[in-house]
N, C-alpha and C. Protein backbone atom coordinates (compact mmCIF):
# COMPACT_ATOMS: atom_id res chain seq x y z
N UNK A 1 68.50 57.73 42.35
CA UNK A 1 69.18 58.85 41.76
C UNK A 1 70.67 58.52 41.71
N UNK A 2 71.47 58.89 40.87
CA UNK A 2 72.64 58.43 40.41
C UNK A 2 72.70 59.75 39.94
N UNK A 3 74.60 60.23 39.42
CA UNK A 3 75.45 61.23 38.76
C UNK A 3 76.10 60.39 37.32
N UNK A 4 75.89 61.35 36.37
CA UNK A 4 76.80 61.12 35.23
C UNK A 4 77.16 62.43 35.05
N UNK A 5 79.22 62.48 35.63
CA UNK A 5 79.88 63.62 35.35
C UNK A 5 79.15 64.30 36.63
N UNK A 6 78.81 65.45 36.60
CA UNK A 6 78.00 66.66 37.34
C UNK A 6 76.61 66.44 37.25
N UNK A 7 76.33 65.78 35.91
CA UNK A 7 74.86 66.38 36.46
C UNK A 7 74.05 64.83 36.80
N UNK A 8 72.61 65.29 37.65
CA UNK A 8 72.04 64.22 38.33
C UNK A 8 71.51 63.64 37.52
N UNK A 9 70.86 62.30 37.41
CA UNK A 9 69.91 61.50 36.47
C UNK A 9 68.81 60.92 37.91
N UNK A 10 67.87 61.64 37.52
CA UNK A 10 66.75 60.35 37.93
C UNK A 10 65.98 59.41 37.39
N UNK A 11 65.61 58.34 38.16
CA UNK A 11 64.99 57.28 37.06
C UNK A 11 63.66 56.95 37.24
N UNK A 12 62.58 57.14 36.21
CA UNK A 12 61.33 57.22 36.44
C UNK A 12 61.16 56.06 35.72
N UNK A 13 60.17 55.13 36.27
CA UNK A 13 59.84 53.84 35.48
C UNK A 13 58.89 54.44 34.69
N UNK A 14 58.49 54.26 32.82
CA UNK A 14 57.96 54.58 32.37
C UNK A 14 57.17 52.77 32.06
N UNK A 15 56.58 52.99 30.45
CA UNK A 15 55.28 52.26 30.34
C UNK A 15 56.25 50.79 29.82
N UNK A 16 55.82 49.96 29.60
CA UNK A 16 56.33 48.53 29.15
C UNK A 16 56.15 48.07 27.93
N UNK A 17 57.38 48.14 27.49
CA UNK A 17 57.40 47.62 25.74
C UNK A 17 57.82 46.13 25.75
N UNK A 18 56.88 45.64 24.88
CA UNK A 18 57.94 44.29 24.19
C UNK A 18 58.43 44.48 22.93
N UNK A 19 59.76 44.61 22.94
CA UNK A 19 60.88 44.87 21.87
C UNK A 19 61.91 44.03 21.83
N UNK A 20 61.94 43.52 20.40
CA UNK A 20 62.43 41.93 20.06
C UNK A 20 64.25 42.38 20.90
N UNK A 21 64.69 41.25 21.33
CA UNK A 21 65.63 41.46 22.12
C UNK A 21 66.09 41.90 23.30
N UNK A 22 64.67 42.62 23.74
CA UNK A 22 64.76 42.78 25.12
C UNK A 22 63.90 42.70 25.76
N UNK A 23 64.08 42.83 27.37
CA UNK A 23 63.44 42.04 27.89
C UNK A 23 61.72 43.36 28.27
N UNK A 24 61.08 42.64 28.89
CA UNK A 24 59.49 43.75 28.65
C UNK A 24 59.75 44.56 29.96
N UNK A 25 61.00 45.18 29.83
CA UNK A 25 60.74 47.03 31.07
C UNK A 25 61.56 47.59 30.24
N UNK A 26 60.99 48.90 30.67
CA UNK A 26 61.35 50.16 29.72
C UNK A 26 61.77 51.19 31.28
N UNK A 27 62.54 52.11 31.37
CA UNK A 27 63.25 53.47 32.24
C UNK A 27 63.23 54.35 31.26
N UNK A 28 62.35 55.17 32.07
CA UNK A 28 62.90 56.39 31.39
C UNK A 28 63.78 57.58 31.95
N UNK A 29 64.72 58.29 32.02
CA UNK A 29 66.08 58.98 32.77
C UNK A 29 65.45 60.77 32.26
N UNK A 30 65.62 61.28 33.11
CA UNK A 30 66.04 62.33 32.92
C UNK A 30 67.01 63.15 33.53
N UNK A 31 68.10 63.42 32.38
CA UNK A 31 69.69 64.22 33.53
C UNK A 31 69.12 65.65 33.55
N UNK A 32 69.31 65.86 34.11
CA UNK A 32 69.51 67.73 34.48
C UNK A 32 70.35 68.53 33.93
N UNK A 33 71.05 69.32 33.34
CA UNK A 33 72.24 70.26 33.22
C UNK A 33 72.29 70.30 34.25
N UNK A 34 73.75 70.22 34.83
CA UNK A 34 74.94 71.03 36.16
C UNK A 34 75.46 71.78 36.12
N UNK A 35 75.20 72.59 34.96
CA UNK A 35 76.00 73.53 34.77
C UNK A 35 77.41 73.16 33.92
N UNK A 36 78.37 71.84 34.35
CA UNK A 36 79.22 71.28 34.22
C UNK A 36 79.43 70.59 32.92
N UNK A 37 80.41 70.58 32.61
CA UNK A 37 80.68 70.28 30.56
C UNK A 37 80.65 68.93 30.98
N UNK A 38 79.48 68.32 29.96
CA UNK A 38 79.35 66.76 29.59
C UNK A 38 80.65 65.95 28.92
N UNK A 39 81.22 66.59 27.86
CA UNK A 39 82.53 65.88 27.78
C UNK A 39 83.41 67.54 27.53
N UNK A 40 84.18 67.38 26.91
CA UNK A 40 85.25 68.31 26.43
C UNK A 40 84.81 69.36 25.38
N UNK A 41 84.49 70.64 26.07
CA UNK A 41 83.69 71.43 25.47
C UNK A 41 82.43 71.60 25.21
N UNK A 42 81.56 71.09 25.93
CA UNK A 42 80.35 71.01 25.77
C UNK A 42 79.61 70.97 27.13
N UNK A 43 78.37 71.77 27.02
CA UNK A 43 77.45 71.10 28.17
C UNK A 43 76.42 71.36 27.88
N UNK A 44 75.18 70.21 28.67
CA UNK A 44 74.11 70.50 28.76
C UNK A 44 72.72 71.96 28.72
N UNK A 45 72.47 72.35 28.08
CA UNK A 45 71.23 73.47 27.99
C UNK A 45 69.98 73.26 28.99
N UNK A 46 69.82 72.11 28.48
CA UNK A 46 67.99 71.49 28.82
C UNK A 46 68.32 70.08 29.25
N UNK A 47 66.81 69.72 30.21
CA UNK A 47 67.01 68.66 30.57
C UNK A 47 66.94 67.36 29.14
N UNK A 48 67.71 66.26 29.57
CA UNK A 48 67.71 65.09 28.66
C UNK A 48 66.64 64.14 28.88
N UNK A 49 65.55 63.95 27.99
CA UNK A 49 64.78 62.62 28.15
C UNK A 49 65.10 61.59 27.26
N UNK A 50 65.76 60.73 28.11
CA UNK A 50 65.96 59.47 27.02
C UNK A 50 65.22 57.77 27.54
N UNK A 51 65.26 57.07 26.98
CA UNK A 51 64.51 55.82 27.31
C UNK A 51 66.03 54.79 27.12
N UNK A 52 65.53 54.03 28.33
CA UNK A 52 66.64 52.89 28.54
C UNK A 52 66.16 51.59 28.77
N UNK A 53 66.70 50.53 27.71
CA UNK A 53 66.30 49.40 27.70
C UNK A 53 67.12 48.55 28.11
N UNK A 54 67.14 46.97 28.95
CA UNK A 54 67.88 46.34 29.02
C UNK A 54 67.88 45.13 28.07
N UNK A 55 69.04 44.89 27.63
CA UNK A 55 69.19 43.13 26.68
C UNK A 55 68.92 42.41 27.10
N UNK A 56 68.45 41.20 26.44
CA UNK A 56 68.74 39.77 27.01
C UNK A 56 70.07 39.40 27.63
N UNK A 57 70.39 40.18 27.16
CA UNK A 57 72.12 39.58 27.60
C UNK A 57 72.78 40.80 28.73
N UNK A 58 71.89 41.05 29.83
CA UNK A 58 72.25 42.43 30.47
C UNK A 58 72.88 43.74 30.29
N UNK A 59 73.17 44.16 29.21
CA UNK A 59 73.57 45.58 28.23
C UNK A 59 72.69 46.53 28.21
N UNK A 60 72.81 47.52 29.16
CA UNK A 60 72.29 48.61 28.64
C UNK A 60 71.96 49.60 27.24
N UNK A 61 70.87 50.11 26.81
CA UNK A 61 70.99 50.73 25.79
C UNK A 61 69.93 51.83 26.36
N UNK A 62 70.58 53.03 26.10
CA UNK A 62 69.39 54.69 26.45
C UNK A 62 69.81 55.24 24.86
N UNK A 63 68.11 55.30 24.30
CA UNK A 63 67.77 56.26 23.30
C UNK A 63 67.75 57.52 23.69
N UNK A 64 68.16 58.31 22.72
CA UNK A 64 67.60 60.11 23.03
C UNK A 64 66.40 60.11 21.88
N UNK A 65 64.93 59.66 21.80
CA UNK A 65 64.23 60.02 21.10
C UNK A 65 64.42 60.64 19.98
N UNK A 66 64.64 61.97 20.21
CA UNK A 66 64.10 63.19 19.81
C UNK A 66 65.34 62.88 18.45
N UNK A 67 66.60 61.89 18.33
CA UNK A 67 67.21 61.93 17.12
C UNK A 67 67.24 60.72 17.31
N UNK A 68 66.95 59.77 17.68
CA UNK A 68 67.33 58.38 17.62
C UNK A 68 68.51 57.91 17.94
N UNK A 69 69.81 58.75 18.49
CA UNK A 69 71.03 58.51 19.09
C UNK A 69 70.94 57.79 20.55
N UNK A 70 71.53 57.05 20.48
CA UNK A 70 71.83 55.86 21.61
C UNK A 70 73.27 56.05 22.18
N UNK A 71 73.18 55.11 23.21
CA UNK A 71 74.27 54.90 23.96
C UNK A 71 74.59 53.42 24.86
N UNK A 72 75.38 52.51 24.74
CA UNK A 72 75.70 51.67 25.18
C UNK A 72 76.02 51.33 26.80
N UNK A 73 75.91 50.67 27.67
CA UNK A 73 76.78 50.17 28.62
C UNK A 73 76.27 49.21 29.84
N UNK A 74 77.40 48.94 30.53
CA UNK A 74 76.92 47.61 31.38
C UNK A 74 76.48 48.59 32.49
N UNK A 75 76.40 49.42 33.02
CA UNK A 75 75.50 50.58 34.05
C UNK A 75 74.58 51.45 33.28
N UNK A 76 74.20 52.14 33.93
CA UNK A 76 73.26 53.20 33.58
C UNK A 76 74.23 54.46 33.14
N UNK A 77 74.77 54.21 34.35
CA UNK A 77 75.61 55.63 34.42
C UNK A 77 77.20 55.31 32.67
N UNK A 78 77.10 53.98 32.46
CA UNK A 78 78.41 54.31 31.54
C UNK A 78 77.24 54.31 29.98
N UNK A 79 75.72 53.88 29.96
CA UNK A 79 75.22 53.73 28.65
C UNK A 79 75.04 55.48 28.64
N UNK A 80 74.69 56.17 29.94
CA UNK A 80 74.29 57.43 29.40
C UNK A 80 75.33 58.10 29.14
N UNK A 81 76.45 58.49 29.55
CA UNK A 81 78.08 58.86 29.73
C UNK A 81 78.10 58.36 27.68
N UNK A 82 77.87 57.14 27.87
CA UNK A 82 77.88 57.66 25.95
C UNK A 82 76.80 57.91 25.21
N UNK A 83 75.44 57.76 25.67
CA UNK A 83 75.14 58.86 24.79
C UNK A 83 75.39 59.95 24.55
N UNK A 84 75.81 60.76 25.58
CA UNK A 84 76.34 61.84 25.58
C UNK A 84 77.62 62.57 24.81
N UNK A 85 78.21 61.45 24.41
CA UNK A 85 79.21 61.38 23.87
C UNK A 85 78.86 61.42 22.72
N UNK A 86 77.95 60.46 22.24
CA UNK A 86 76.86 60.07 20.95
C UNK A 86 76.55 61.55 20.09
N UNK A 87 75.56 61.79 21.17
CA UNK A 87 75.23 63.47 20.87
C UNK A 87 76.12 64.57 20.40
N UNK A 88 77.27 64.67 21.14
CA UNK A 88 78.12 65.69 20.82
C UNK A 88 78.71 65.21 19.45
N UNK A 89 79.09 63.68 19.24
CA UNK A 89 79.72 64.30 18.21
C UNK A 89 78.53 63.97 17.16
N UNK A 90 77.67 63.70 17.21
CA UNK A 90 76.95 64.06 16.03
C UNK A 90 76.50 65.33 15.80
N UNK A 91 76.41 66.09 16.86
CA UNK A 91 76.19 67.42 16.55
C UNK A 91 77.27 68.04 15.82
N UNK A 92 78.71 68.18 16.46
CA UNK A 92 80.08 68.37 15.69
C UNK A 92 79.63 67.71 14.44
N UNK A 93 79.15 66.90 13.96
CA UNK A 93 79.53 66.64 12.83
C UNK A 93 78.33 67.47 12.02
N UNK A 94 76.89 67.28 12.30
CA UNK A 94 75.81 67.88 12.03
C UNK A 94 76.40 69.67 11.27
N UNK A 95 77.28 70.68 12.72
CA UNK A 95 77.89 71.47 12.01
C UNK A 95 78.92 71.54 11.05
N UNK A 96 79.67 71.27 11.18
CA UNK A 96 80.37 70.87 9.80
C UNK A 96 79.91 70.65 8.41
N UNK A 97 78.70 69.88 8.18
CA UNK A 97 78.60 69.30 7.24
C UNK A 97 77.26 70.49 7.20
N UNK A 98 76.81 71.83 7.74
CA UNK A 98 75.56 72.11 8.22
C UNK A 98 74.99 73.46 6.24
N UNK A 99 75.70 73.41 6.02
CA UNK A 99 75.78 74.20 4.48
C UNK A 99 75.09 72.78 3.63
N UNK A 100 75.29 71.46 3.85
CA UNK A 100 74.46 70.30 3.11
C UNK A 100 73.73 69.21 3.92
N UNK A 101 72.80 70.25 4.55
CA UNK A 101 71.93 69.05 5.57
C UNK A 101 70.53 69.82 4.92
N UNK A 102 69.74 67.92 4.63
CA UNK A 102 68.71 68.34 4.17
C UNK A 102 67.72 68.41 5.54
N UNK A 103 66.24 68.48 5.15
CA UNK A 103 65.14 68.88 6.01
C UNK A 103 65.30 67.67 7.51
N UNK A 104 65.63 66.74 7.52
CA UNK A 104 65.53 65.51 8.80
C UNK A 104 66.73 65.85 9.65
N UNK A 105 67.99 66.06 8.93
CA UNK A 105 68.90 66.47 9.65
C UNK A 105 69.24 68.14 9.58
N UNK A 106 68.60 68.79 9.42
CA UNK A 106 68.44 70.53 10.04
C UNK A 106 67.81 70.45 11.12
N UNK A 107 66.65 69.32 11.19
CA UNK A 107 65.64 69.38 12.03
C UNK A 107 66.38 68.79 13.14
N UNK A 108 67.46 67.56 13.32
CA UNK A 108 68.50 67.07 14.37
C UNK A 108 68.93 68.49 14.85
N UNK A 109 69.79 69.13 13.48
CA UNK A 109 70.55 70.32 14.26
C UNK A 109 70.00 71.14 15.19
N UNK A 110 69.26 71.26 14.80
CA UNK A 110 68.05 72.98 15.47
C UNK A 110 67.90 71.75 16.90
N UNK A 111 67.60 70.33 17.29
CA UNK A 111 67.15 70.06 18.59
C UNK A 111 68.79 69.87 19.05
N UNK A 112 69.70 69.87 18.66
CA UNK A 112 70.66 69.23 19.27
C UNK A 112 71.25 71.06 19.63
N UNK A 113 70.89 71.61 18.82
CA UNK A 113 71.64 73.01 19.21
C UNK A 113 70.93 73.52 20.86
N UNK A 114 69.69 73.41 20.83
CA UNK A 114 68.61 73.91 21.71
C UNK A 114 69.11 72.94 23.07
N UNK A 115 69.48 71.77 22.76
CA UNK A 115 69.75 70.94 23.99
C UNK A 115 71.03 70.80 24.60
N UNK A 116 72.17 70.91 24.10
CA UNK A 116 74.03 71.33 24.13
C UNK A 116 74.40 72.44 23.55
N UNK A 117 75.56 73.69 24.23
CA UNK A 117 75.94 73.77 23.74
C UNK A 117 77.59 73.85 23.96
N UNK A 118 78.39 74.50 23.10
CA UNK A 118 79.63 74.54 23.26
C UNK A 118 80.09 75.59 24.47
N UNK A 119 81.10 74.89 25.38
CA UNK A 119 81.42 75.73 26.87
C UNK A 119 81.81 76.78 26.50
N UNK A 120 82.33 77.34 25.35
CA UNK A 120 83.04 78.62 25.00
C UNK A 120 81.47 79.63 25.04
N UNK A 121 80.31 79.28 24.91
CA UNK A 121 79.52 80.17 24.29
C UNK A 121 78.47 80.99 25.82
């Protein structure tokens, strides 16, 4: 168990992929909401399931499934720290642009709304 920001991540070994470039183990993380804003204005709703792979070249990478947004880093704790980052601003941008989003990305919005939201709210 490890912290990114406030909230906890535990790490559950999930099933074993071979995926060109990396090596054959797969993690799967789930953070918790802390209550506590993930970056600047924002926090967690629901818990996060994402999958984390390592490179050949030791680099972390954690998918968030559910949109295909990733996150980079040489820990656990700095690849998820950006997905998180990942997320928010694609959501920021998701609203903005949310008057011309067709059916794949309404369908992002509606999970990214349900899973973050803004600390003001």
């Amino acid at each position: 168990m490890t912290t990114v920001g406030s909230a906890t991540v535990h790490v559950y070994y999930g099933p074993v992929h071979n995926v060109v470039d990396f090596r054959s183990e797969t993690l799967s993380l789930l953070v918790f909401p802390g209550g506590e804003k993930l970056t600047e204005g924002f926090k967690l709703k629901s818990p996060l399931l994402v999958e984390l792979r390592t490179s050949v070249d030791g680099v972390l990478a954690v998918t968030y499934l559910e949109t295909q947004e990733y996150g980079w880093g040489n820990t656990e704790q700095e690849a998820v720290q950006d997905l998180i980052s990942s997320l928010v601003e694609y959501l920021s941008s998701l609203e903005e642009q949310e008057d011309m989003l067709g059916a794949p990305t309404t369908s992002d919005l509606v999970k990214l709304r349900a899973l973050i939201r803004h600390s003001s709210q």
